[in-house]
Protein backbone atom coordinates (compact mmCIF):
# COMPACT_ATOMS: atom_id res chain seq x y z
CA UNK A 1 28.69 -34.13 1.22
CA UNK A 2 25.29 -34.38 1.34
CA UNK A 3 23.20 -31.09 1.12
CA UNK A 4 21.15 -29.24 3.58
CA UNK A 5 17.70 -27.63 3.32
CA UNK A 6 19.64 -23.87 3.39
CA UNK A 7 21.75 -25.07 0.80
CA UNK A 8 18.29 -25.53 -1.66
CA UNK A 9 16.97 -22.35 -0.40
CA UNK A 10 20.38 -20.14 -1.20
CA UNK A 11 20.54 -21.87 -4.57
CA UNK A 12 17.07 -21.47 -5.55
CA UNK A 13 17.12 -17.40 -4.29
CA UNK A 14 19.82 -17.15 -6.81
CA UNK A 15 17.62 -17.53 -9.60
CA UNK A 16 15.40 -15.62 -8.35
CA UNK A 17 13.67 -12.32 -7.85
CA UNK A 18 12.37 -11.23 -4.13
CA UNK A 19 9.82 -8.52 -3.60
CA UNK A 20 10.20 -7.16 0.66
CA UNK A 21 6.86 -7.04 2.04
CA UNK A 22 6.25 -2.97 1.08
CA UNK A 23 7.00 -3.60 -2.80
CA UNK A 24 4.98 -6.88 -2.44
CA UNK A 25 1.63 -4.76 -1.21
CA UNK A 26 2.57 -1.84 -3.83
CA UNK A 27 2.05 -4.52 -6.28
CA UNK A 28 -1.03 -6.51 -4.64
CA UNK A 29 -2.38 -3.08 -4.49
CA UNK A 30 -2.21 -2.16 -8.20
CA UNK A 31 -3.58 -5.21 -8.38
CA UNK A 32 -2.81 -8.59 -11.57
CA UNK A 33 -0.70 -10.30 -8.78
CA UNK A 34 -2.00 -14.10 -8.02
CA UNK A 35 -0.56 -14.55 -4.49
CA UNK A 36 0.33 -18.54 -3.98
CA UNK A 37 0.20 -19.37 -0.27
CA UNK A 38 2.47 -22.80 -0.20
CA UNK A 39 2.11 -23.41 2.97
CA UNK A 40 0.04 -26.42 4.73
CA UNK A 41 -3.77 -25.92 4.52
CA UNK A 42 -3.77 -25.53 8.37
CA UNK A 43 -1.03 -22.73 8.57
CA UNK A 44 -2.96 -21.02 5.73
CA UNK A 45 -6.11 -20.86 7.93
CA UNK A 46 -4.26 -19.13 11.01
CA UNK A 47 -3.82 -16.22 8.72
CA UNK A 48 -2.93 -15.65 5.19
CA UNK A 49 -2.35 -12.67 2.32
CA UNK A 50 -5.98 -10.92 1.41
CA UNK A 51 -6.98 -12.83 -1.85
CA UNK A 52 -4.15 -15.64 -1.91
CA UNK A 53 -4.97 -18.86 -2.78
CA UNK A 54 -3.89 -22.08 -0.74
CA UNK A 55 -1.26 -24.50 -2.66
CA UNK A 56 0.76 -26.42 -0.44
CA UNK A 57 4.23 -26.89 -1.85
CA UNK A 58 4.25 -30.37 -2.16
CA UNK A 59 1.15 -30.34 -4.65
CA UNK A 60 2.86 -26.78 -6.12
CA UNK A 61 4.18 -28.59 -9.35
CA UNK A 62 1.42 -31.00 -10.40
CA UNK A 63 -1.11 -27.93 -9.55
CA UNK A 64 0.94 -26.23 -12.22
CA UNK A 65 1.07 -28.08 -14.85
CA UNK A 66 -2.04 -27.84 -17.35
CA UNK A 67 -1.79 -31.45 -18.83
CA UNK A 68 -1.64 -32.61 -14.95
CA UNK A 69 -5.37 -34.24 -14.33
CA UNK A 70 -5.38 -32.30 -10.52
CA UNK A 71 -4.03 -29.73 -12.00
CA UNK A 72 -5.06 -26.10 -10.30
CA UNK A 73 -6.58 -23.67 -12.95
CA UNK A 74 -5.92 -20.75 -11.03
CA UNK A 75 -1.96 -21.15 -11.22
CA UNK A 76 -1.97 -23.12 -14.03
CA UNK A 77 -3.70 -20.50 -16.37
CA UNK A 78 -1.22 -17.81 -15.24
CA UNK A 79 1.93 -18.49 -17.17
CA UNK A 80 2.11 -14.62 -17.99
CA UNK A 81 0.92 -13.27 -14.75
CA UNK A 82 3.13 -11.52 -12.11
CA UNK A 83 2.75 -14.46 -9.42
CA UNK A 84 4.22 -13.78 -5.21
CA UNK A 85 4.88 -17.01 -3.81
CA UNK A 86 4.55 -16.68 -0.04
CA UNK A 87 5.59 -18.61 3.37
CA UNK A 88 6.00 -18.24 6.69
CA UNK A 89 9.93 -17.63 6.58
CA UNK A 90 10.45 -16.91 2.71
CA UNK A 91 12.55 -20.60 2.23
CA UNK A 92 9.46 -22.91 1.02
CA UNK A 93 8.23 -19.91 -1.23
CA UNK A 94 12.17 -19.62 -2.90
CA UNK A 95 11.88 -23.25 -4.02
CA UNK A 96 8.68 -22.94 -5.14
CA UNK A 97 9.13 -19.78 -7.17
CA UNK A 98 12.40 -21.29 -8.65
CA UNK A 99 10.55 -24.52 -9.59
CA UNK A 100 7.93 -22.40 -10.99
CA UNK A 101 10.28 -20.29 -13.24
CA UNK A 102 11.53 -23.70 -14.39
CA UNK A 103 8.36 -24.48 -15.25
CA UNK A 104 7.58 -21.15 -17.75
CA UNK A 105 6.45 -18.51 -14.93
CA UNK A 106 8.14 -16.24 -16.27
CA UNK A 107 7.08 -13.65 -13.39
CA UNK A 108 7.30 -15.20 -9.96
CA UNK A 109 8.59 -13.81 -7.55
CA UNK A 110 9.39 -14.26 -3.67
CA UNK A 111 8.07 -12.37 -0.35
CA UNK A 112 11.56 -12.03 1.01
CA UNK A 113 11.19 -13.11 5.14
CA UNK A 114 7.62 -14.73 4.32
CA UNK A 115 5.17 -13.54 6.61
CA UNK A 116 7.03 -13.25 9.19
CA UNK A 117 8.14 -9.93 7.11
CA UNK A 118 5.14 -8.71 6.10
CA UNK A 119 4.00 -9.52 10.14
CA UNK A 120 6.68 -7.10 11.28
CA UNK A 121 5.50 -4.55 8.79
CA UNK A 122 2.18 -4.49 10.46
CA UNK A 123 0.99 -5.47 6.82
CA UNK A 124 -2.62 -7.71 7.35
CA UNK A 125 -3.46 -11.01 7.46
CA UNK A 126 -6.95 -12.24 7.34
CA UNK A 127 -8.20 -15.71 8.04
């Protein structure tokens, strides 16, 4: 049987580590936290995480990946760094941090509920 898209996003949660939206802005706050915004460049513009930076998830592997020639030096450089991957719903951001662990991030973690979380914790968004 063929899998679906919750099927990926259960899988990759068990592998990983989710901060809810409080314990994500504790650690924003004390700041060393790159926040990775994969969603599309024009969902990112509606609103997005103070300081995050804009990789869509489909370009989330090659920016990555330091011997990659489009390669994002922002992510790339932060192997060691405490990363927060970030959605709208918390499913795209699972994968991604689970493909990033694969990868050597050691530290990535997931905003558990996406934005729509941190939305409903009256946490701000700027655009």
């Amino acid at each position: 049987m063929a899998k679906q898209l919750g099927c990926f996003v259960k899988e990759a949660r068990s592998h990983i580590q989710e901060w809810d939206a409080e314990s994500a802005q504790e650690n924003i706050e004390a700041g060393d936290v790159l926040v990775v915004d994969v969603r599309e460049a024009d969902e990112f513009s509606q609103g997005h995480i103070a300081g995050a930076i804009n990789i869509p998830r489909g370009l989330l592997e090659g920016a990555a990946d330091s011997s990659y020639k489009h390669r994002d030096p922002r992510l790339c450089s932060a192997q060691d760094q405490p990363l927060l991957l970030v959605c709208q719903s918390g499913g795209r951001s699972a994968m991604a941090a689970w493909v990033l662990k694969q990868m050597g991030f050691a530290h990535a973690y997931n905003l558990k509920g996406g934005l729509e979380c941190w939305e409903a914790e009256s946490l701000e968004l700027v655009q």
